[in-house]
PDB file of N, CA and C in Angstrom:
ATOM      1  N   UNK A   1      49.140  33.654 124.630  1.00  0.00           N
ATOM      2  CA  UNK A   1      48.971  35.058 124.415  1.00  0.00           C
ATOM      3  C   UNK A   1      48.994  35.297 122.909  1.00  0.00           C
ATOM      4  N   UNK A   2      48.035  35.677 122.244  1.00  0.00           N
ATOM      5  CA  UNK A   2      47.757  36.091 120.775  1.00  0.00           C
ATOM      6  C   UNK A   2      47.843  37.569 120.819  1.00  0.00           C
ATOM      7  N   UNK A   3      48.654  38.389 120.378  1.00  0.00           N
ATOM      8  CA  UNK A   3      49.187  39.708 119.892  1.00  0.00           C
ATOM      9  C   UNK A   3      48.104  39.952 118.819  1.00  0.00           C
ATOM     10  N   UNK A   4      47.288  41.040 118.623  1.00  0.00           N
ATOM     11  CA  UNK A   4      46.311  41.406 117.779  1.00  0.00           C
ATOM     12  C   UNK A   4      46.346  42.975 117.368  1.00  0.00           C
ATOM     13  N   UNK A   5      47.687  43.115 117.676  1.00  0.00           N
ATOM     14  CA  UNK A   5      48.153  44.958 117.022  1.00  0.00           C
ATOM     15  C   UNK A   5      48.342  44.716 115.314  1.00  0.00           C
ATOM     16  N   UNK A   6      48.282  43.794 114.776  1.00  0.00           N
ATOM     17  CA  UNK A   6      48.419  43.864 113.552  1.00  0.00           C
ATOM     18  C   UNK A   6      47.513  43.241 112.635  1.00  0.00           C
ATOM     19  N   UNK A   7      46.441  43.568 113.714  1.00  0.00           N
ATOM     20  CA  UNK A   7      45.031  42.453 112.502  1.00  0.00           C
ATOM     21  C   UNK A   7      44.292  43.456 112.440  1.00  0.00           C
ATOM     22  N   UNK A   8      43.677  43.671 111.328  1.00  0.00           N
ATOM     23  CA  UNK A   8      43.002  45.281 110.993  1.00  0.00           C
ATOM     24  C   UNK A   8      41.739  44.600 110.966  1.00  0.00           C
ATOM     25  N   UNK A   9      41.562  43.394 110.807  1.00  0.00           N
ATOM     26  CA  UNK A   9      40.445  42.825 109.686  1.00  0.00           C
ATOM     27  C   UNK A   9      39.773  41.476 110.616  1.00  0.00           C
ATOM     28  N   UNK A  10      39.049  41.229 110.644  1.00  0.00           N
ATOM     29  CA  UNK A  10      38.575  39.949 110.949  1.00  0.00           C
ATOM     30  C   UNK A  10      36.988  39.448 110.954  1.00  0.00           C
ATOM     31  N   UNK A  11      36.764  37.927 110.707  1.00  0.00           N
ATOM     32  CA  UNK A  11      35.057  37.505 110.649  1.00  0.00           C
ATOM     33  C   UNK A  11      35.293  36.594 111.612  1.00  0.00           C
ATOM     34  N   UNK A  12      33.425  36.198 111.783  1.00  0.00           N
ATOM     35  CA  UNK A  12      33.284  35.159 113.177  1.00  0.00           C
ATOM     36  C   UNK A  12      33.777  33.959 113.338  1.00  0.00           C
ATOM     37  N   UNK A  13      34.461  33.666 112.146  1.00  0.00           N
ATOM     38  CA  UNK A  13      35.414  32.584 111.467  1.00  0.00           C
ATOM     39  C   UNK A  13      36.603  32.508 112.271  1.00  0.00           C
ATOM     40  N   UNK A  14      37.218  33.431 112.585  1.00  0.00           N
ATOM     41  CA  UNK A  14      38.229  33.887 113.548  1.00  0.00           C
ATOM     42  C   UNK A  14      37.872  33.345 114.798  1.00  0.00           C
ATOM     43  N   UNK A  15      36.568  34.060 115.134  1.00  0.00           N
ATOM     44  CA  UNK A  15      36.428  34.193 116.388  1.00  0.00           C
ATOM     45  C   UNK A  15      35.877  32.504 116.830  1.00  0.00           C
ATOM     46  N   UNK A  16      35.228  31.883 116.346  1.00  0.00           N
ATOM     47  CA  UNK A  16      35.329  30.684 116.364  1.00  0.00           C
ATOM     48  C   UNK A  16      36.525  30.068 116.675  1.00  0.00           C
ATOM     49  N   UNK A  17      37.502  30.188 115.958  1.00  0.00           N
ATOM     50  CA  UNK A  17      39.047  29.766 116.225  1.00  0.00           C
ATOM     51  C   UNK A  17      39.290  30.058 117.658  1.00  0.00           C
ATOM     52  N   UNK A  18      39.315  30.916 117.949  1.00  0.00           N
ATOM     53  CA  UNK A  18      39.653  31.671 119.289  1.00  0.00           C
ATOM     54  C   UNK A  18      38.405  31.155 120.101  1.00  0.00           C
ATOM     55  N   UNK A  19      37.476  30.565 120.124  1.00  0.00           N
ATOM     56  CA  UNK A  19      36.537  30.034 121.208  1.00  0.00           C
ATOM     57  C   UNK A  19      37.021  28.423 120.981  1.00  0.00           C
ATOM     58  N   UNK A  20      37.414  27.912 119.965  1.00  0.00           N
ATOM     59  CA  UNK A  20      37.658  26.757 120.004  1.00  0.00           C
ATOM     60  C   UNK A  20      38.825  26.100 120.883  1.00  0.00           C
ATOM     61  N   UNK A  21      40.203  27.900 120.549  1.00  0.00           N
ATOM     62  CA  UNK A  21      40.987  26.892 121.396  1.00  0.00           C
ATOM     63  C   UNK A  21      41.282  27.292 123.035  1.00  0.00           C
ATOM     64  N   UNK A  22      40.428  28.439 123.393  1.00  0.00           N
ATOM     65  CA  UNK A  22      39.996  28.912 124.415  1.00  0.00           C
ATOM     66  C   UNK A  22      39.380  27.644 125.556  1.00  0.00           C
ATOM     67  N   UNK A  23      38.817  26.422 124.692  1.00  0.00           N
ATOM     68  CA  UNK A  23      38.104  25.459 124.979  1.00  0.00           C
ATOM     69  C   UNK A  23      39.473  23.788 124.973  1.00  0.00           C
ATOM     70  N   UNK A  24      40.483  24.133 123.928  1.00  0.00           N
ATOM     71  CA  UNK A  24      40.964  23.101 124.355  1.00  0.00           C
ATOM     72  C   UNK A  24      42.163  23.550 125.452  1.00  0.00           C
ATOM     73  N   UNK A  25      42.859  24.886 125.691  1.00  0.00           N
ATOM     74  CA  UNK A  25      43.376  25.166 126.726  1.00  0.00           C
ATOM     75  C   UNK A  25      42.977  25.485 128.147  1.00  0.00           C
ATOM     76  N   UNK A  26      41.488  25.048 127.874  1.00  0.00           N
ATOM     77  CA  UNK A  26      40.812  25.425 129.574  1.00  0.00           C
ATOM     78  C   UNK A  26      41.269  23.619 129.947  1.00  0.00           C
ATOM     79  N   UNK A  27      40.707  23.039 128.959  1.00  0.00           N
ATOM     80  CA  UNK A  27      41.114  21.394 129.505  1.00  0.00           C
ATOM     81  C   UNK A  27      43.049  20.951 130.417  1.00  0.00           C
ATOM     82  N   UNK A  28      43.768  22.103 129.817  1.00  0.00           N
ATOM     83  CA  UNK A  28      45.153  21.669 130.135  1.00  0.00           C
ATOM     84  C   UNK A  28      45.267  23.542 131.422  1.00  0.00           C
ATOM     85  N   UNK A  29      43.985  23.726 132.186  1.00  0.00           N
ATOM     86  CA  UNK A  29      44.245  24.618 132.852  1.00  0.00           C
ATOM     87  C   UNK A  29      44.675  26.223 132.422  1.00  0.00           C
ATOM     88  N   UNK A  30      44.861  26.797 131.353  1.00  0.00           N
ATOM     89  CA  UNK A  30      44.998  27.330 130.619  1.00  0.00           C
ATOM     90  C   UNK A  30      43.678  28.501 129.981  1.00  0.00           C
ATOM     91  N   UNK A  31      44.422  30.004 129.562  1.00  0.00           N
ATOM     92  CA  UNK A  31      43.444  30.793 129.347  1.00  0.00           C
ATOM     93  C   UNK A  31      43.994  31.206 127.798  1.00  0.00           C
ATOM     94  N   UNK A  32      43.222  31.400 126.962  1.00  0.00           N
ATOM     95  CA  UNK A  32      43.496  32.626 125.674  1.00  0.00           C
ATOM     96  C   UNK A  32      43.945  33.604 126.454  1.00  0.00           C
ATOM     97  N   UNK A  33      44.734  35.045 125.564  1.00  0.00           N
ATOM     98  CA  UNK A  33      44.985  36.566 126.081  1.00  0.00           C
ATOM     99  C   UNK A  33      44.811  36.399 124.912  1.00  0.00           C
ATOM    100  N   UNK A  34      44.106  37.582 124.074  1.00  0.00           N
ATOM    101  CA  UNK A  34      43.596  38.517 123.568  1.00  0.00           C
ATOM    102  C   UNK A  34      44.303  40.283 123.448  1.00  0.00           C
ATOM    103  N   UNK A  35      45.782  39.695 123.198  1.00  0.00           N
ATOM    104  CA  UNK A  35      45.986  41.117 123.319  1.00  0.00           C
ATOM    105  C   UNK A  35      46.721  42.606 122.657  1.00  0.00           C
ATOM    106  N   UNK A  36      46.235  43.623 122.553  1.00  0.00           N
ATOM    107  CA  UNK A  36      46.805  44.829 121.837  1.00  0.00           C
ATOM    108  C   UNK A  36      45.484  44.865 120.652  1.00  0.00           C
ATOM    109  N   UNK A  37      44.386  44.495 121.116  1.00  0.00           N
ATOM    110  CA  UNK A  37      43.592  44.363 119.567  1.00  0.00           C
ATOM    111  C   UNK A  37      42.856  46.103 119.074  1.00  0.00           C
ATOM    112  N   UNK A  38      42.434  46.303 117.940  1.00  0.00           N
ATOM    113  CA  UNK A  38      41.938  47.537 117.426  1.00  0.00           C
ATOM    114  C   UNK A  38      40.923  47.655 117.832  1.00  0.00           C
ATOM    115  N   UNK A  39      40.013  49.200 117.849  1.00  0.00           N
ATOM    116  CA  UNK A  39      38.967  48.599 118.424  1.00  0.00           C
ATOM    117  C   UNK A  39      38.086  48.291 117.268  1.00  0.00           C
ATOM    118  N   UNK A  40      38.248  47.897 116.458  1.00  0.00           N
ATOM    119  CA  UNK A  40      36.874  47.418 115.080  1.00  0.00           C
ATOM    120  C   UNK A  40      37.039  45.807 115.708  1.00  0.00           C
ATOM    121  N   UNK A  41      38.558  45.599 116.006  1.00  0.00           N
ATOM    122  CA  UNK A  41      38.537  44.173 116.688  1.00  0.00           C
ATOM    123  C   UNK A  41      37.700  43.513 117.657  1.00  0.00           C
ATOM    124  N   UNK A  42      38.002  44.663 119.184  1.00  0.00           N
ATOM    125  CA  UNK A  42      37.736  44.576 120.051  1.00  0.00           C
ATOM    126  C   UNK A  42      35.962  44.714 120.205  1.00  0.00           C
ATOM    127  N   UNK A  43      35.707  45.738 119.171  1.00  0.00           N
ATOM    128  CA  UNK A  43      33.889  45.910 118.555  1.00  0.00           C
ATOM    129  C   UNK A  43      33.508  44.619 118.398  1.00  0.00           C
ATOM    130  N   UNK A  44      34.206  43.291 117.383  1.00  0.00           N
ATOM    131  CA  UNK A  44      33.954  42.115 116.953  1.00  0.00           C
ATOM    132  C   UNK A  44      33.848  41.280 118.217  1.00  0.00           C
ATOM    133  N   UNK A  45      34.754  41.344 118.877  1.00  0.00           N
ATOM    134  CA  UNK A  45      35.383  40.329 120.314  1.00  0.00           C
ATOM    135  C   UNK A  45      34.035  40.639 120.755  1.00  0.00           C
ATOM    136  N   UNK A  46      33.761  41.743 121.112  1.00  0.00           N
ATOM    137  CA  UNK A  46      32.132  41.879 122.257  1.00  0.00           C
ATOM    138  C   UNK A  46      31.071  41.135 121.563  1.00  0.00           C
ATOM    139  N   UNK A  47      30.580  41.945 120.122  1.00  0.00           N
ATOM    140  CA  UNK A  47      29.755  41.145 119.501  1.00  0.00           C
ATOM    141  C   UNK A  47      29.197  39.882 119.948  1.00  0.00           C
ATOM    142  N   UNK A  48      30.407  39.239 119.487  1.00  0.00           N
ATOM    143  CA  UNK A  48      30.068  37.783 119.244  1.00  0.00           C
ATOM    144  C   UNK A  48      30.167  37.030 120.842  1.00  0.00           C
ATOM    145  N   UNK A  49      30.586  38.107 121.689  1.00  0.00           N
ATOM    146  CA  UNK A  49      30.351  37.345 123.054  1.00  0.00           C
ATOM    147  C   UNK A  49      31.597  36.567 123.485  1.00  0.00           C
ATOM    148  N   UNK A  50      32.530  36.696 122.671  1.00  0.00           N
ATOM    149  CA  UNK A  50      34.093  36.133 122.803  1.00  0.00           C
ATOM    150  C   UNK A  50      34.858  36.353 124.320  1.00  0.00           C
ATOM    151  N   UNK A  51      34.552  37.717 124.697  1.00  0.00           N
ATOM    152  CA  UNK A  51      35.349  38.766 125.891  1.00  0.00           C
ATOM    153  C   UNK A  51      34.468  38.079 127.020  1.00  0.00           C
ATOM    154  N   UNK A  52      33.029  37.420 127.166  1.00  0.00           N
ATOM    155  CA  UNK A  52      32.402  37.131 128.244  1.00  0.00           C
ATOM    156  C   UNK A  52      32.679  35.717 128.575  1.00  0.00           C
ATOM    157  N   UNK A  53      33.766  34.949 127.709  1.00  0.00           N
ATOM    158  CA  UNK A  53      33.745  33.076 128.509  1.00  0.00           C
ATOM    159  C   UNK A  53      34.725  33.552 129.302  1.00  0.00           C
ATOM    160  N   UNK A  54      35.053  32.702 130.134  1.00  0.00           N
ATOM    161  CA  UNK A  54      35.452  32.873 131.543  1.00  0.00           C
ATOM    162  C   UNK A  54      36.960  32.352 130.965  1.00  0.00           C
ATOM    163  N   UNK A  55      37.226  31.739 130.071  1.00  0.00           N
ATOM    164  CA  UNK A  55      38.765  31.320 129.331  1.00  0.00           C
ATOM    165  C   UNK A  55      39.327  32.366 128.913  1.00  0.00           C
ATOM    166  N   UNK A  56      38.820  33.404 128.197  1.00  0.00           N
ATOM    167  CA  UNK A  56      39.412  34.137 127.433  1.00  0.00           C
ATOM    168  C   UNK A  56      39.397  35.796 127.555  1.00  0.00           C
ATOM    169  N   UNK A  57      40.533  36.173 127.493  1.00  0.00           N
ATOM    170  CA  UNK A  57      41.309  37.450 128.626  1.00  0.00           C
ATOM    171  C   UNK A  57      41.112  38.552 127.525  1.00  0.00           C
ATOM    172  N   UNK A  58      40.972  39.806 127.313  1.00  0.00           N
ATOM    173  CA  UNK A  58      40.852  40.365 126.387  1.00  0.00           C
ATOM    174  C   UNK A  58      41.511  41.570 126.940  1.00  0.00           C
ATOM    175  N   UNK A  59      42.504  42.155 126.704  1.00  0.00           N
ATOM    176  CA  UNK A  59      43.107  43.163 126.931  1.00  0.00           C
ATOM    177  C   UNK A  59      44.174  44.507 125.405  1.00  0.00           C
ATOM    178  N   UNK A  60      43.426  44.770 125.476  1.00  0.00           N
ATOM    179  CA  UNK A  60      44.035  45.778 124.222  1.00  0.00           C
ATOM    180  C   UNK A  60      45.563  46.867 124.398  1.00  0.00           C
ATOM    181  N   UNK A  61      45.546  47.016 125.572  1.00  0.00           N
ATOM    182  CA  UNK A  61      46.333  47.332 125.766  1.00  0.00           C
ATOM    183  C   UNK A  61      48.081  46.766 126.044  1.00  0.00           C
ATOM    184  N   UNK A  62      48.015  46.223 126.651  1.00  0.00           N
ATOM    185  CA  UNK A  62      49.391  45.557 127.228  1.00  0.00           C
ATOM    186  C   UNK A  62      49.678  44.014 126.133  1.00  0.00           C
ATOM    187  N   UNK A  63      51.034  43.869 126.102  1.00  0.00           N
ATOM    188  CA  UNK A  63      51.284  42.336 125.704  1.00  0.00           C
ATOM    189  C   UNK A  63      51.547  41.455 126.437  1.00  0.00           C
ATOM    190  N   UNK A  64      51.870  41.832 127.918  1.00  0.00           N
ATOM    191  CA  UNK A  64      51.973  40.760 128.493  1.00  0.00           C
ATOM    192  C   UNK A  64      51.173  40.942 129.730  1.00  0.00           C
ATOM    193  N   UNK A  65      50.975  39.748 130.393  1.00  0.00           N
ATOM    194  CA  UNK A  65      49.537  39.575 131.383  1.00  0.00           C
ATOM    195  C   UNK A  65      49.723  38.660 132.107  1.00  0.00           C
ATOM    196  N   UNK A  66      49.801  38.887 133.553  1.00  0.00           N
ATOM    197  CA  UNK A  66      50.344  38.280 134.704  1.00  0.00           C
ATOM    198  C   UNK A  66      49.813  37.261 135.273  1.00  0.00           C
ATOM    199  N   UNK A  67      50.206  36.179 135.263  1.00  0.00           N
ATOM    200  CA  UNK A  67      49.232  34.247 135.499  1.00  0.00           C
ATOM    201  C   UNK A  67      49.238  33.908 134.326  1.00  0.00           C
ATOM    202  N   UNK A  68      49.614  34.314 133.213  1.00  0.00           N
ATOM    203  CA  UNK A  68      49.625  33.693 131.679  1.00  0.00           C
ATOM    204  C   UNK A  68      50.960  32.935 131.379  1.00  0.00           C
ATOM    205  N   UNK A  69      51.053  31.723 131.416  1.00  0.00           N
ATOM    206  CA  UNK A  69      52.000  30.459 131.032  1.00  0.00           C
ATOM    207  C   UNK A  69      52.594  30.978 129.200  1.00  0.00           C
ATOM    208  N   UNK A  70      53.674  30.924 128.953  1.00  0.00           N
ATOM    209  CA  UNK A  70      54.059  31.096 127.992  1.00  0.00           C
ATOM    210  C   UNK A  70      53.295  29.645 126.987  1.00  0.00           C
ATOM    211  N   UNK A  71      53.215  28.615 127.636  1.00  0.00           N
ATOM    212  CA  UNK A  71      53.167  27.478 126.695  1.00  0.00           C
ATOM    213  C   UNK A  71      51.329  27.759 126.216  1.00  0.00           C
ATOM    214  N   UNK A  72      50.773  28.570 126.488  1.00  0.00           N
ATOM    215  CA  UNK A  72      49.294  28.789 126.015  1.00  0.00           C
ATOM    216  C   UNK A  72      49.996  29.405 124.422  1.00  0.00           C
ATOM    217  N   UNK A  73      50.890  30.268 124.317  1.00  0.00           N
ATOM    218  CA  UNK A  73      51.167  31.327 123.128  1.00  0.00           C
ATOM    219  C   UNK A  73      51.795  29.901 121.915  1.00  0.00           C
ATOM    220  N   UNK A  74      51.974  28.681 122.502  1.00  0.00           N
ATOM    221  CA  UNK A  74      52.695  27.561 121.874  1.00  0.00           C
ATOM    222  C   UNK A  74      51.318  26.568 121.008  1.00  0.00           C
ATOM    223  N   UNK A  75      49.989  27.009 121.104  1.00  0.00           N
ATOM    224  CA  UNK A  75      49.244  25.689 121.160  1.00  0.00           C
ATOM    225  C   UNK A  75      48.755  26.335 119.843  1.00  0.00           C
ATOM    226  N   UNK A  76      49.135  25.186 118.437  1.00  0.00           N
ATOM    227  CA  UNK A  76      48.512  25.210 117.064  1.00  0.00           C
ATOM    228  C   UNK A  76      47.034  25.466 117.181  1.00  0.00           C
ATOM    229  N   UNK A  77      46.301  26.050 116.506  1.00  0.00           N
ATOM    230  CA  UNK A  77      45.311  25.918 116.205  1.00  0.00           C
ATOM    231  C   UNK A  77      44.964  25.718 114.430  1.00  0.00           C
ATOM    232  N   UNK A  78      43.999  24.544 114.112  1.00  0.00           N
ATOM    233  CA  UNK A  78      43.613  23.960 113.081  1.00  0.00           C
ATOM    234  C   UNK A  78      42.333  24.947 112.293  1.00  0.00           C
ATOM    235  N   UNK A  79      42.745  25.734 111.675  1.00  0.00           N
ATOM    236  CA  UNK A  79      41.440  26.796 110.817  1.00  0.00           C
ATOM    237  C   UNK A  79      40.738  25.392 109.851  1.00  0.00           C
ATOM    238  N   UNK A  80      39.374  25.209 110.310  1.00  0.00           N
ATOM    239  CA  UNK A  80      38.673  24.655 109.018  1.00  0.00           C
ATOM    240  C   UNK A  80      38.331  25.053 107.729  1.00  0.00           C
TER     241      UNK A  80
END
């Protein structure tokens, strides 16, 4: 679960990140949440097609989200 009430700002650089590890937590059964984001955020998330893979949960509202494993909110991700 990634908390996004405090990101005002973001590029597809991001969102890459977030499809990348959307992709290594589907392998260990596992989804992204996407959640509390702004909507200039949530504008970006659609864009780029982020909100439509079947891994990754997008909810702006709530922080927590029911079938979501705490150990997904645990997994590093490597920014290139």
């Amino acid at each position: 679960m990634i908390d996004l009430s405090e990101l005002t700002w973001a590029d597809a650089s991001l969102m890459l990140d977030f499809m990348m590890l959307a992709r290594r937590l589907r392998a260990d059964g596992l989804a992204v949440a996407l959640c509390n984001a702004q909507p200039q955020i949530v504008a970006l998330i659609e864009l780029v097609g982020l909100d439509r893979l079947p891994d990754v949960r997008v909810d702006r509202a709530t922080a927590t989200m029911p079938g979501l494993t705490p150990s997904a909110a645990r997994v590093r991700v490597a920014h290139a």
